[in-house]
PDB file of N, CA and C in Angstrom:
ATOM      1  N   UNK A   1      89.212 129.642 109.515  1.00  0.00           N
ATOM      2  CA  UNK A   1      88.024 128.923 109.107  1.00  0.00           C
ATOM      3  C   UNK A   1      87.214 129.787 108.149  1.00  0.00           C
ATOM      4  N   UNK A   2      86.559 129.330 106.848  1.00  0.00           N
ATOM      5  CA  UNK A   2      85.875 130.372 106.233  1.00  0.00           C
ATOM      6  C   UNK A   2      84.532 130.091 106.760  1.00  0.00           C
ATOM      7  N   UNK A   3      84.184 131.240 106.540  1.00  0.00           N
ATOM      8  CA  UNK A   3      82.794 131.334 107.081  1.00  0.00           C
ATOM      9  C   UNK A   3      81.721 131.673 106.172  1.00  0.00           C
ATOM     10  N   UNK A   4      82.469 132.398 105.125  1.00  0.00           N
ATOM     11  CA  UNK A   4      80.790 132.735 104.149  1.00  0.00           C
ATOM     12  C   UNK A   4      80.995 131.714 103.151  1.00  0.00           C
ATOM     13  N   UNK A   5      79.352 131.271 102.831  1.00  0.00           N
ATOM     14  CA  UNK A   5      79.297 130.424 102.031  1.00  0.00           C
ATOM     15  C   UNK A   5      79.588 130.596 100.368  1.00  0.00           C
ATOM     16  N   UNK A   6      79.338 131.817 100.173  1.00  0.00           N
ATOM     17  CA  UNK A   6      79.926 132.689  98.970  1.00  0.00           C
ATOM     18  C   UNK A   6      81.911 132.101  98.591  1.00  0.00           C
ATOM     19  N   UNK A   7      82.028 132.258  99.373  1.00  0.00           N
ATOM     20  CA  UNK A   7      83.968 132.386  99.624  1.00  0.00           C
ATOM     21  C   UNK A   7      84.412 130.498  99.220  1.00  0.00           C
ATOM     22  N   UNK A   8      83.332 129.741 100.034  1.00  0.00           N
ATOM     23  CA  UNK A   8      83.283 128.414 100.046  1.00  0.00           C
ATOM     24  C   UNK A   8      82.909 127.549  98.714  1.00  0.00           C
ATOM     25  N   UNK A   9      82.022 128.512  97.867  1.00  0.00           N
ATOM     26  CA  UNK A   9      81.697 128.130  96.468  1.00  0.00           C
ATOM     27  C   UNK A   9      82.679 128.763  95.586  1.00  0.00           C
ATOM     28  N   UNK A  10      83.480 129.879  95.916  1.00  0.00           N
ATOM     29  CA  UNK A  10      84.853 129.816  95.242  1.00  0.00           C
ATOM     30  C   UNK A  10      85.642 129.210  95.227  1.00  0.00           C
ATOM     31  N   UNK A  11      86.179 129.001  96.486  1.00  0.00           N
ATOM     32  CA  UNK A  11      86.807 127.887  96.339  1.00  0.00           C
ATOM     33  C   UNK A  11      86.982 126.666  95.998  1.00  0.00           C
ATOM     34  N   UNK A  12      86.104 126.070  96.155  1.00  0.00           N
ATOM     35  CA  UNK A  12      85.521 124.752  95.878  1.00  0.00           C
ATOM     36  C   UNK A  12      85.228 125.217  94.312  1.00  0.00           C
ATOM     37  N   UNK A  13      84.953 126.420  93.515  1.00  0.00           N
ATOM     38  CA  UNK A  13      85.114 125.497  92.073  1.00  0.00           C
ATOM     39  C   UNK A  13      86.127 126.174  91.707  1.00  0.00           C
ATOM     40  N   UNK A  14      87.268 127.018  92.168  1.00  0.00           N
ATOM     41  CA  UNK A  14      88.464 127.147  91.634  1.00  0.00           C
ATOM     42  C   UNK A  14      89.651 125.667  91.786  1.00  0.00           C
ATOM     43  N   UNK A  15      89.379 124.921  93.178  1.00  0.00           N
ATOM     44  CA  UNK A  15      89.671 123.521  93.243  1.00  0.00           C
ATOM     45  C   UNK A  15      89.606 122.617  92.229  1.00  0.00           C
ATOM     46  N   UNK A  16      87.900 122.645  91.991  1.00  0.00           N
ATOM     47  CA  UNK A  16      87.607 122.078  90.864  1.00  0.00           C
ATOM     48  C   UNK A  16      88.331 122.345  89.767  1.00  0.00           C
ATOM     49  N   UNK A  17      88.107 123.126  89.013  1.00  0.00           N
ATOM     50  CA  UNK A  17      88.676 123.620  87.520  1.00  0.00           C
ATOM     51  C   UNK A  17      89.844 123.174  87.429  1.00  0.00           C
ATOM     52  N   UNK A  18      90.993 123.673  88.875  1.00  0.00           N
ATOM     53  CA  UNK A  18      92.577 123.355  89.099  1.00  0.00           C
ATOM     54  C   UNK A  18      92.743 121.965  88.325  1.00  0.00           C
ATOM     55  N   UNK A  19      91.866 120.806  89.436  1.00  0.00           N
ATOM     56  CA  UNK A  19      92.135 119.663  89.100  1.00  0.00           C
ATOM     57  C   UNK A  19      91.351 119.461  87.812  1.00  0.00           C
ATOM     58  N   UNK A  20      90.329 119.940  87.109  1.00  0.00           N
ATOM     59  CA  UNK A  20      90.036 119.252  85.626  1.00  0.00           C
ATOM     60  C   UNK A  20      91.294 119.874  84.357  1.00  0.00           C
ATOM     61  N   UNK A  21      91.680 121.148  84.722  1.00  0.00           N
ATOM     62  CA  UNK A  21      92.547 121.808  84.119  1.00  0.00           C
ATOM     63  C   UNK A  21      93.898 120.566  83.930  1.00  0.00           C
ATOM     64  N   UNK A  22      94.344 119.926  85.239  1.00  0.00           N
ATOM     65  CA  UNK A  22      95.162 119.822  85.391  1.00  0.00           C
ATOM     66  C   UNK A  22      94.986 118.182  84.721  1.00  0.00           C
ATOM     67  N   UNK A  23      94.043 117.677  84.691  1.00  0.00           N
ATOM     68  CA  UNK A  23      93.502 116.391  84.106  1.00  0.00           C
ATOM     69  C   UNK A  23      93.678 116.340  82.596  1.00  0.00           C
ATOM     70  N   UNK A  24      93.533 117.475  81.824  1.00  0.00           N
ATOM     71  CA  UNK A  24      93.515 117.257  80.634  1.00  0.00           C
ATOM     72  C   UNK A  24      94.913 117.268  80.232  1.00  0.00           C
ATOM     73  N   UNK A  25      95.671 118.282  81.031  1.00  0.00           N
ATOM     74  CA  UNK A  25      97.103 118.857  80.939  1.00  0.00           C
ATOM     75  C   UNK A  25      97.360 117.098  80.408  1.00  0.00           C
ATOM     76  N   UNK A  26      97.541 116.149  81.693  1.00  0.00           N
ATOM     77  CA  UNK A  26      97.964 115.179  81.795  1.00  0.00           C
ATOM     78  C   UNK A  26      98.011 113.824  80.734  1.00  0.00           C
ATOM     79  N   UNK A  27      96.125 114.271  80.202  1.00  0.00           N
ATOM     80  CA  UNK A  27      95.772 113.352  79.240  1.00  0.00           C
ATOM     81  C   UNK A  27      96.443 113.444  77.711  1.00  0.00           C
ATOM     82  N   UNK A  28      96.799 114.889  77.517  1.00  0.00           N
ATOM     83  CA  UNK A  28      97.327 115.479  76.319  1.00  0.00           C
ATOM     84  C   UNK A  28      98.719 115.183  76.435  1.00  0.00           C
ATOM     85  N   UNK A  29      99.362 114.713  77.134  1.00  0.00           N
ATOM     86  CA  UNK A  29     101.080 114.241  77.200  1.00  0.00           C
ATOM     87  C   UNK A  29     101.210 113.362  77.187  1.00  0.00           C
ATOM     88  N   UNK A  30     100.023 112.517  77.244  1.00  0.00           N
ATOM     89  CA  UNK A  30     100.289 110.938  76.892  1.00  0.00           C
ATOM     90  C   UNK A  30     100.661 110.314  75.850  1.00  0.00           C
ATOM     91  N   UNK A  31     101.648 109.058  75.712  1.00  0.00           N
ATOM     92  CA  UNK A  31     101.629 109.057  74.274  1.00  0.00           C
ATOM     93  C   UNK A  31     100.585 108.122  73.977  1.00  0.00           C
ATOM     94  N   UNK A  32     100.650 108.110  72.463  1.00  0.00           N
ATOM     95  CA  UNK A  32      99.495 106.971  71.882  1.00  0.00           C
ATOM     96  C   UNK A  32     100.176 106.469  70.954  1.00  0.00           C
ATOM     97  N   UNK A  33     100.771 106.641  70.620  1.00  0.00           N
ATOM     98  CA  UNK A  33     101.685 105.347  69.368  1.00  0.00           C
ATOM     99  C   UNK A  33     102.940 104.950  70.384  1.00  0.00           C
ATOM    100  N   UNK A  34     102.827 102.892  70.115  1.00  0.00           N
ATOM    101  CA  UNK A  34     103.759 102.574  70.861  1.00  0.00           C
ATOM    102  C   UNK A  34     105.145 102.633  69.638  1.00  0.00           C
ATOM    103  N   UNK A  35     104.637 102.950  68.168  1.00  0.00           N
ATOM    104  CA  UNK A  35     105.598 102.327  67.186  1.00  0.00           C
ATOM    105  C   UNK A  35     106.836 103.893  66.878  1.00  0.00           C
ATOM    106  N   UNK A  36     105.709 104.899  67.232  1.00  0.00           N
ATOM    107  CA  UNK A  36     106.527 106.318  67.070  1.00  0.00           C
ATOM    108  C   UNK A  36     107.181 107.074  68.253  1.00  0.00           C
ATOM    109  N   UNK A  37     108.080 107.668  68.303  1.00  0.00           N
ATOM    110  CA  UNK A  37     109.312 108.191  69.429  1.00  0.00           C
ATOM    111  C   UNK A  37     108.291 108.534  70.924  1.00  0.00           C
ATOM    112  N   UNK A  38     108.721 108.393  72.050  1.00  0.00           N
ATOM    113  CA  UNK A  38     108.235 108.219  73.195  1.00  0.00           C
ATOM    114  C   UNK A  38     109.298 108.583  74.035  1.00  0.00           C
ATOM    115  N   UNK A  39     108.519 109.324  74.936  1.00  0.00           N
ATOM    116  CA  UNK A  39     109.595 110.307  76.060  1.00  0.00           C
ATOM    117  C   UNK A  39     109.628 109.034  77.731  1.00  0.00           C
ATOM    118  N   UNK A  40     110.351 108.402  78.008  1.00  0.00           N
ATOM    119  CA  UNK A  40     110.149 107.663  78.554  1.00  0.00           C
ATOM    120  C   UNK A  40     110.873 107.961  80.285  1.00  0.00           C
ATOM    121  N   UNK A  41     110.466 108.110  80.943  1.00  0.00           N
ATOM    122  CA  UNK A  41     110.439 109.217  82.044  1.00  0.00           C
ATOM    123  C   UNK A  41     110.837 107.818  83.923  1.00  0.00           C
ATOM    124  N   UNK A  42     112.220 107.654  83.939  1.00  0.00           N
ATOM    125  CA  UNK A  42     112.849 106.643  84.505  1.00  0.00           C
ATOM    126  C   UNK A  42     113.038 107.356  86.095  1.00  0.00           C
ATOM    127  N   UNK A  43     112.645 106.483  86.778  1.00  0.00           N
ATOM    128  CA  UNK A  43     113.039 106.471  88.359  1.00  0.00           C
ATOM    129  C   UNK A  43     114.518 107.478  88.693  1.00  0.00           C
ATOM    130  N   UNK A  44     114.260 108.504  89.603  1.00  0.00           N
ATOM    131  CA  UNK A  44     115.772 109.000  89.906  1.00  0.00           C
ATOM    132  C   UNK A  44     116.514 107.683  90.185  1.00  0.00           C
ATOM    133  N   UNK A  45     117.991 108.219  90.271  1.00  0.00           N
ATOM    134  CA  UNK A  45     118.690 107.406  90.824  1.00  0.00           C
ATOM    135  C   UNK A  45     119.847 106.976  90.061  1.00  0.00           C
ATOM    136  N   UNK A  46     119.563 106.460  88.521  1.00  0.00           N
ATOM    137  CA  UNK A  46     120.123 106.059  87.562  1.00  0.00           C
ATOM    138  C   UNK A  46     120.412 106.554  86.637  1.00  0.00           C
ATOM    139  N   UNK A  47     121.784 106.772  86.119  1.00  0.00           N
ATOM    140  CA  UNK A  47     122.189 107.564  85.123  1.00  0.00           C
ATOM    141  C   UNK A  47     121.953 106.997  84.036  1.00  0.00           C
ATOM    142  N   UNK A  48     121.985 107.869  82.536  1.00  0.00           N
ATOM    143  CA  UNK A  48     121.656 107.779  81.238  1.00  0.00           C
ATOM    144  C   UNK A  48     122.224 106.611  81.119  1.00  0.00           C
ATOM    145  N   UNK A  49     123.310 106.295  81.469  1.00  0.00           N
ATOM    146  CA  UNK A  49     123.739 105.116  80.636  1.00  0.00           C
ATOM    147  C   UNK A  49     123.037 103.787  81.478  1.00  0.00           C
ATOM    148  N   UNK A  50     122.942 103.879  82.604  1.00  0.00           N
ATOM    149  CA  UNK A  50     121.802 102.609  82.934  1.00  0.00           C
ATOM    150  C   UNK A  50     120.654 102.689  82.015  1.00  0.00           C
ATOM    151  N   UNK A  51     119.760 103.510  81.919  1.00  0.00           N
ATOM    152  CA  UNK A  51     118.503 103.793  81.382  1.00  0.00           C
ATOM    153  C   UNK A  51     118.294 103.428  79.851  1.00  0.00           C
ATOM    154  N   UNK A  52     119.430 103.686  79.482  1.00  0.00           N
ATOM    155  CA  UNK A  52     120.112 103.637  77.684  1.00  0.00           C
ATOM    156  C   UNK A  52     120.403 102.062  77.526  1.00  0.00           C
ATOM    157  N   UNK A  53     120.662 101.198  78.534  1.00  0.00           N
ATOM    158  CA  UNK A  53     121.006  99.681  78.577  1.00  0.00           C
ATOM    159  C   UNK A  53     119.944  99.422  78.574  1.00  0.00           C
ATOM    160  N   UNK A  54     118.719  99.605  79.723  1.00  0.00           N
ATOM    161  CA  UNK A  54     117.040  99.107  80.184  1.00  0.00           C
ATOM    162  C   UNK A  54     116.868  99.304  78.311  1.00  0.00           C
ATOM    163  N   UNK A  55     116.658 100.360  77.665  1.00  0.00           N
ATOM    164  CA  UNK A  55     116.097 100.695  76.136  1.00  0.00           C
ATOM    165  C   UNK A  55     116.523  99.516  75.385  1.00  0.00           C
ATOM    166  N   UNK A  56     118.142  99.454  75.529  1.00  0.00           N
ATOM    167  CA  UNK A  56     118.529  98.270  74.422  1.00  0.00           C
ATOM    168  C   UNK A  56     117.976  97.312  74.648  1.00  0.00           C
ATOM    169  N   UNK A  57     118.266  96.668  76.064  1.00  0.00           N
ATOM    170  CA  UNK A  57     118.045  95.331  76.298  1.00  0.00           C
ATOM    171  C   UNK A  57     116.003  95.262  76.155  1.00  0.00           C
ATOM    172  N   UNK A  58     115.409  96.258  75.956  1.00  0.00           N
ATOM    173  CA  UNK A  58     113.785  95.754  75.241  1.00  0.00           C
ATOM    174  C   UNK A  58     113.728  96.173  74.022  1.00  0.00           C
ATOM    175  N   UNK A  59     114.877  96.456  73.309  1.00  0.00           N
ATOM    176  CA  UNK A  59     115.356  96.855  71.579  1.00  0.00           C
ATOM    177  C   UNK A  59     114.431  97.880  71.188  1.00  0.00           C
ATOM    178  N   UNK A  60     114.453  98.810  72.094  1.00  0.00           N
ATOM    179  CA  UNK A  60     114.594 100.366  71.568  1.00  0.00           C
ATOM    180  C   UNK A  60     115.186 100.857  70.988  1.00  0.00           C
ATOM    181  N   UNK A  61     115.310 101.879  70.559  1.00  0.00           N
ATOM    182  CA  UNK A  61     116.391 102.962  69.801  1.00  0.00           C
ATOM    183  C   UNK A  61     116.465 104.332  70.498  1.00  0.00           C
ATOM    184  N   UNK A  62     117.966 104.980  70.498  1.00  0.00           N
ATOM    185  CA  UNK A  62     117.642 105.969  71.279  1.00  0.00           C
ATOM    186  C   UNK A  62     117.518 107.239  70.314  1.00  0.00           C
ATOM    187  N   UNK A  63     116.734 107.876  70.484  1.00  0.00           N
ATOM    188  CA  UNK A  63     116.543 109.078  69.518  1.00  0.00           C
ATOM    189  C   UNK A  63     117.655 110.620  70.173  1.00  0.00           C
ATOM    190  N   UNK A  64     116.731 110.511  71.603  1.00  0.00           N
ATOM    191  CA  UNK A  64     118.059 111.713  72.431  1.00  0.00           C
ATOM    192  C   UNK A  64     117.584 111.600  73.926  1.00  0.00           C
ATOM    193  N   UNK A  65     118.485 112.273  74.287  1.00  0.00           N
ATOM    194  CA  UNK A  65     118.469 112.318  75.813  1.00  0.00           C
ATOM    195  C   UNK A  65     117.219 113.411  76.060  1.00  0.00           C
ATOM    196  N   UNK A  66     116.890 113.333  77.361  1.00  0.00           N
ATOM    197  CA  UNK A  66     115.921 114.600  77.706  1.00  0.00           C
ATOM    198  C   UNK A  66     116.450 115.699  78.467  1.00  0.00           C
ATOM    199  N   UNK A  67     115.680 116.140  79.313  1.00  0.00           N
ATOM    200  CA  UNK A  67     116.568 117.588  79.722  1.00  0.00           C
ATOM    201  C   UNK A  67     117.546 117.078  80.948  1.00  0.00           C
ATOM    202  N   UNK A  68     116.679 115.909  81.625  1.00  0.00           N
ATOM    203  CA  UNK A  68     117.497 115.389  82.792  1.00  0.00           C
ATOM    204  C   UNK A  68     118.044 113.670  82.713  1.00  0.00           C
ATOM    205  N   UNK A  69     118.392 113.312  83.595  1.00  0.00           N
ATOM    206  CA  UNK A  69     119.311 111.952  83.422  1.00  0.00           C
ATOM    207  C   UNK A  69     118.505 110.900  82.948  1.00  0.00           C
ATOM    208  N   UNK A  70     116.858 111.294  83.742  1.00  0.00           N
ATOM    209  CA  UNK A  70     115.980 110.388  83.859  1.00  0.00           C
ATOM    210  C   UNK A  70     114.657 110.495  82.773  1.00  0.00           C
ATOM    211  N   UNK A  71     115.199 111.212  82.054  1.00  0.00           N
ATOM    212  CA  UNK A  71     114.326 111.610  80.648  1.00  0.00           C
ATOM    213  C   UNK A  71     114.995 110.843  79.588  1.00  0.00           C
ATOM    214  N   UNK A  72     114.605 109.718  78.539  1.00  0.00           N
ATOM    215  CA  UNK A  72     115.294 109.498  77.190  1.00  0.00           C
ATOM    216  C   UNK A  72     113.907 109.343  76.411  1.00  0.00           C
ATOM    217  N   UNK A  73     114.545 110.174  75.533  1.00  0.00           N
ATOM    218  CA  UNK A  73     113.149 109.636  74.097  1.00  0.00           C
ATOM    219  C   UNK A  73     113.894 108.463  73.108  1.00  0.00           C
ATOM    220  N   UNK A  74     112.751 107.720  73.066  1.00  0.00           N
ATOM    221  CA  UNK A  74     113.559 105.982  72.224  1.00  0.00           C
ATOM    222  C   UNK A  74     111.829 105.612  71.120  1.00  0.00           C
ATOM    223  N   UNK A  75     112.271 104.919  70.580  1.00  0.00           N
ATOM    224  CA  UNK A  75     111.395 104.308  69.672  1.00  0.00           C
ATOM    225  C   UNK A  75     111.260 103.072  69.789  1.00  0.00           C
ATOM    226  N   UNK A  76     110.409 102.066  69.606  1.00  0.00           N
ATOM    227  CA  UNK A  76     109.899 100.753  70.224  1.00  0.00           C
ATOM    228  C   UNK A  76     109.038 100.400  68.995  1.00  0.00           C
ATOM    229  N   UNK A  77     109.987  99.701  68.153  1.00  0.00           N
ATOM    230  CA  UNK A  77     109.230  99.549  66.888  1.00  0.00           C
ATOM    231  C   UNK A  77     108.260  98.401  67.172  1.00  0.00           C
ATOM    232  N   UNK A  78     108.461  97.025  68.203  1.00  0.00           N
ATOM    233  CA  UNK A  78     107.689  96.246  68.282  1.00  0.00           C
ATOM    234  C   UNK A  78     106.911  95.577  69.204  1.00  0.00           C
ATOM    235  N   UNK A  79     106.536  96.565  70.490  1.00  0.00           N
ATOM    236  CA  UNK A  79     106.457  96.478  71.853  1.00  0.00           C
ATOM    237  C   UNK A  79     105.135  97.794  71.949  1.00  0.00           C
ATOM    238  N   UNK A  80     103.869  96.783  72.717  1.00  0.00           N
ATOM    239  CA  UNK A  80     102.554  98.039  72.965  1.00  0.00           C
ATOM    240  C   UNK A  80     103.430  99.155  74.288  1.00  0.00           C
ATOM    241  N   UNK A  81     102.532  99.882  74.272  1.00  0.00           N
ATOM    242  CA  UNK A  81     102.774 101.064  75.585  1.00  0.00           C
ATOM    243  C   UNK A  81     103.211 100.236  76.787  1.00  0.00           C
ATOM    244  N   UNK A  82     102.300  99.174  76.899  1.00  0.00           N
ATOM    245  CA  UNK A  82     102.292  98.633  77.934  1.00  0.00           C
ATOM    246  C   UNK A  82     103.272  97.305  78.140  1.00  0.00           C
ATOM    247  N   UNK A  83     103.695  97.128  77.040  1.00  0.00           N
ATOM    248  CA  UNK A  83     104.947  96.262  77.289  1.00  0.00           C
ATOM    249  C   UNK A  83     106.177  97.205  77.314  1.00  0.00           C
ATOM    250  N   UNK A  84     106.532  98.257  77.038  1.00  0.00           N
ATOM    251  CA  UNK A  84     107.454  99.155  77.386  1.00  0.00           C
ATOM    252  C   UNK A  84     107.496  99.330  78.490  1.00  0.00           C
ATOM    253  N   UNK A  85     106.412  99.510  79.171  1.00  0.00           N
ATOM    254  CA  UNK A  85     106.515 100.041  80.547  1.00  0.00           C
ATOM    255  C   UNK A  85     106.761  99.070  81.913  1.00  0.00           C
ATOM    256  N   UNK A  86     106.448  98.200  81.417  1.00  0.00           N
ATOM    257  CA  UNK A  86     107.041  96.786  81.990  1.00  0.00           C
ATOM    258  C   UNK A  86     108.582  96.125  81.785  1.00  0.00           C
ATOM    259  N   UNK A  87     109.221  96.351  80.573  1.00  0.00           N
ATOM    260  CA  UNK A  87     110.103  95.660  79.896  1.00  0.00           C
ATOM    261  C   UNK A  87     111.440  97.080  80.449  1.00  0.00           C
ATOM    262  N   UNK A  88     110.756  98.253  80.778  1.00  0.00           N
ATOM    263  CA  UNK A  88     111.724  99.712  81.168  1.00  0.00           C
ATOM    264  C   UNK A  88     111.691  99.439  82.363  1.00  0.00           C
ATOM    265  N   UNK A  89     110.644  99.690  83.348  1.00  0.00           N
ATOM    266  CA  UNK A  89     110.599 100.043  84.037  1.00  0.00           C
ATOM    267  C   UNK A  89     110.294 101.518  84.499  1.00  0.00           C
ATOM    268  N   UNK A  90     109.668 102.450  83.533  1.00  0.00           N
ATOM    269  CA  UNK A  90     109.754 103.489  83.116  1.00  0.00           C
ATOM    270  C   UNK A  90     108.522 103.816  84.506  1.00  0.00           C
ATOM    271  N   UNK A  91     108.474 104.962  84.934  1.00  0.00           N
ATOM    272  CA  UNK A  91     107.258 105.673  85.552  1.00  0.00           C
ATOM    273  C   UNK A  91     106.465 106.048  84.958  1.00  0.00           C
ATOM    274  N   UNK A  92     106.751 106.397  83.435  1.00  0.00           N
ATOM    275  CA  UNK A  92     105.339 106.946  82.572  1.00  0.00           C
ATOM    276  C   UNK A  92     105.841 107.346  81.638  1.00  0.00           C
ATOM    277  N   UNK A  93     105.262 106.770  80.203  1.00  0.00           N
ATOM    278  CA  UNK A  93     105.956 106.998  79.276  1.00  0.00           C
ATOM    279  C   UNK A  93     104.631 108.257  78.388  1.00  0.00           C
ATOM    280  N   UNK A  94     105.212 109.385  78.041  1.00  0.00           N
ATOM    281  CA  UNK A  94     104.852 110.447  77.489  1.00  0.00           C
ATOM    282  C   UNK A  94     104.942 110.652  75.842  1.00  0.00           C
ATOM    283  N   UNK A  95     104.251 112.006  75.600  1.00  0.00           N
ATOM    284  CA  UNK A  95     104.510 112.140  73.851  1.00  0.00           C
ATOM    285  C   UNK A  95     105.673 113.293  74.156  1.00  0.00           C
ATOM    286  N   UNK A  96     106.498 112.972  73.278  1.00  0.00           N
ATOM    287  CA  UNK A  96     107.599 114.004  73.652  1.00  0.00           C
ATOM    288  C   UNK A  96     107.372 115.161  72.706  1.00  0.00           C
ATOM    289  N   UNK A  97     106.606 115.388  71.723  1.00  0.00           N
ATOM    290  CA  UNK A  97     105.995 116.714  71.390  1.00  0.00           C
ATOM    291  C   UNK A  97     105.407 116.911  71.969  1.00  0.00           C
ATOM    292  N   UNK A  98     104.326 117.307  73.160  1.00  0.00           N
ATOM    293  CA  UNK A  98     103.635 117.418  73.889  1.00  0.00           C
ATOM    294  C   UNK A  98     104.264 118.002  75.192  1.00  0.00           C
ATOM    295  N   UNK A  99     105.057 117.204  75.592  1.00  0.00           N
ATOM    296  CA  UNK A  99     105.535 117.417  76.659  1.00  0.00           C
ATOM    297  C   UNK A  99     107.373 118.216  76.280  1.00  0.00           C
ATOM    298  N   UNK A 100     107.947 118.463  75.272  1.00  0.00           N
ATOM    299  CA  UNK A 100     108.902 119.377  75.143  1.00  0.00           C
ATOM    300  C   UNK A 100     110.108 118.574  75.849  1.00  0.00           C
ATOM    301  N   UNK A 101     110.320 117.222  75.616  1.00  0.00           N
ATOM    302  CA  UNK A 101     111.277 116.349  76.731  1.00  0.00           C
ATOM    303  C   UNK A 101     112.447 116.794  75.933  1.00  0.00           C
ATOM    304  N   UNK A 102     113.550 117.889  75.551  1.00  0.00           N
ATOM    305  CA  UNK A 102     114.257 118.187  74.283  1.00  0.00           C
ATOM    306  C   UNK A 102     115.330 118.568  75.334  1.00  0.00           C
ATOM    307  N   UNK A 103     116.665 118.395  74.570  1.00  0.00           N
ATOM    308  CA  UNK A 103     118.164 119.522  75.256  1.00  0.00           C
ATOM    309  C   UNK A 103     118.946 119.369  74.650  1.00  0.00           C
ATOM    310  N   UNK A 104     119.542 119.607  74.718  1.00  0.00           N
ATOM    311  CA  UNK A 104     120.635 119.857  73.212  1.00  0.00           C
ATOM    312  C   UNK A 104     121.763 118.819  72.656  1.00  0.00           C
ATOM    313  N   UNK A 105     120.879 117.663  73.656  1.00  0.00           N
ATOM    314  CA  UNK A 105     121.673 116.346  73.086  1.00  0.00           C
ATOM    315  C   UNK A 105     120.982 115.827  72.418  1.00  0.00           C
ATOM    316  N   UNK A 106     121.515 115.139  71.339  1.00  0.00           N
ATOM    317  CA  UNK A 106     120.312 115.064  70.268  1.00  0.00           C
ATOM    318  C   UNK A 106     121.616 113.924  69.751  1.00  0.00           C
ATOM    319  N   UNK A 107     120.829 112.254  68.864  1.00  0.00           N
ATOM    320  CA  UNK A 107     121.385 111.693  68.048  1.00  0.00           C
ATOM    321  C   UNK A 107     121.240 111.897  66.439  1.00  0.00           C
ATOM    322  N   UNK A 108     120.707 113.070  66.541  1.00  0.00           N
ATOM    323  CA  UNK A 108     120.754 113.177  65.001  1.00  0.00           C
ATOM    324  C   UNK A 108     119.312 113.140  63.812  1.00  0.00           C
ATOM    325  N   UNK A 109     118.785 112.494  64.647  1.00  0.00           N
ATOM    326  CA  UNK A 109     117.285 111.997  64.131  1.00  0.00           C
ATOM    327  C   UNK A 109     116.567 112.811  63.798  1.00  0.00           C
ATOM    328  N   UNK A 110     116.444 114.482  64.093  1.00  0.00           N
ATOM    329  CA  UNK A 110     115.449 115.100  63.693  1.00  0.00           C
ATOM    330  C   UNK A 110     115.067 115.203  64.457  1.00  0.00           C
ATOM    331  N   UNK A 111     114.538 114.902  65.069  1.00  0.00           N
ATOM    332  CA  UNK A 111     112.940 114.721  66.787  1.00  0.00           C
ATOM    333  C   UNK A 111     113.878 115.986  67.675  1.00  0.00           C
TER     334      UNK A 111
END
């Protein structure tokens, strides 16, 4: 149990900071263009090539894989954030400069 109130105001704003620190982290990986490449971040479970079908079938493009099965960066030339994320099924779709979603599979694109 802590007992000094000194120890208790450390903590409580090293808590704090953690979580505002960790708030911005979050806000800065978001993406904001639905029309430019997007790290699109899919439920375990399902391999690339399920995930790579979900993209086509809402006429994405795939730019590259990410580091894991459930990482693909795709482009969505005509679909908001929020119809991607509905139309994927995605858990959260990210800026993939931001967030470094990269591995050495790559289609060629540059990104």
């Amino acid at each position: 149990m802590i007992k000094s109130e000194e120890t208790k105001a450390i903590l409580a704003s090293l808590l704090f900071g953690g979580v505002g620190i960790f708030s911005l982290a979050w806000v800065a990986m978001q993406a904001r263009d639905a029309q430019g490449p997007v790290a699109l971040i899919f439920p375990s479970g399902k391999t690339q090539e399920e995930n790579f079908a979900v993209i086509s079938q809402a006429e994405g493009r795939l730019i590259r894989y990410g580091a894991t099965d459930n990482v693909i960066v795709a482009q969505f030339d005509h679909l908001s954030l929020s119809d991607i994320k509905k139309q994927t099924g995605v858990l959260t779709i990210l800026d993939p400069k931001a967030t470094g979603a990269c591995s050495t599979a790559s289609t060629g694109n540059g990104l």
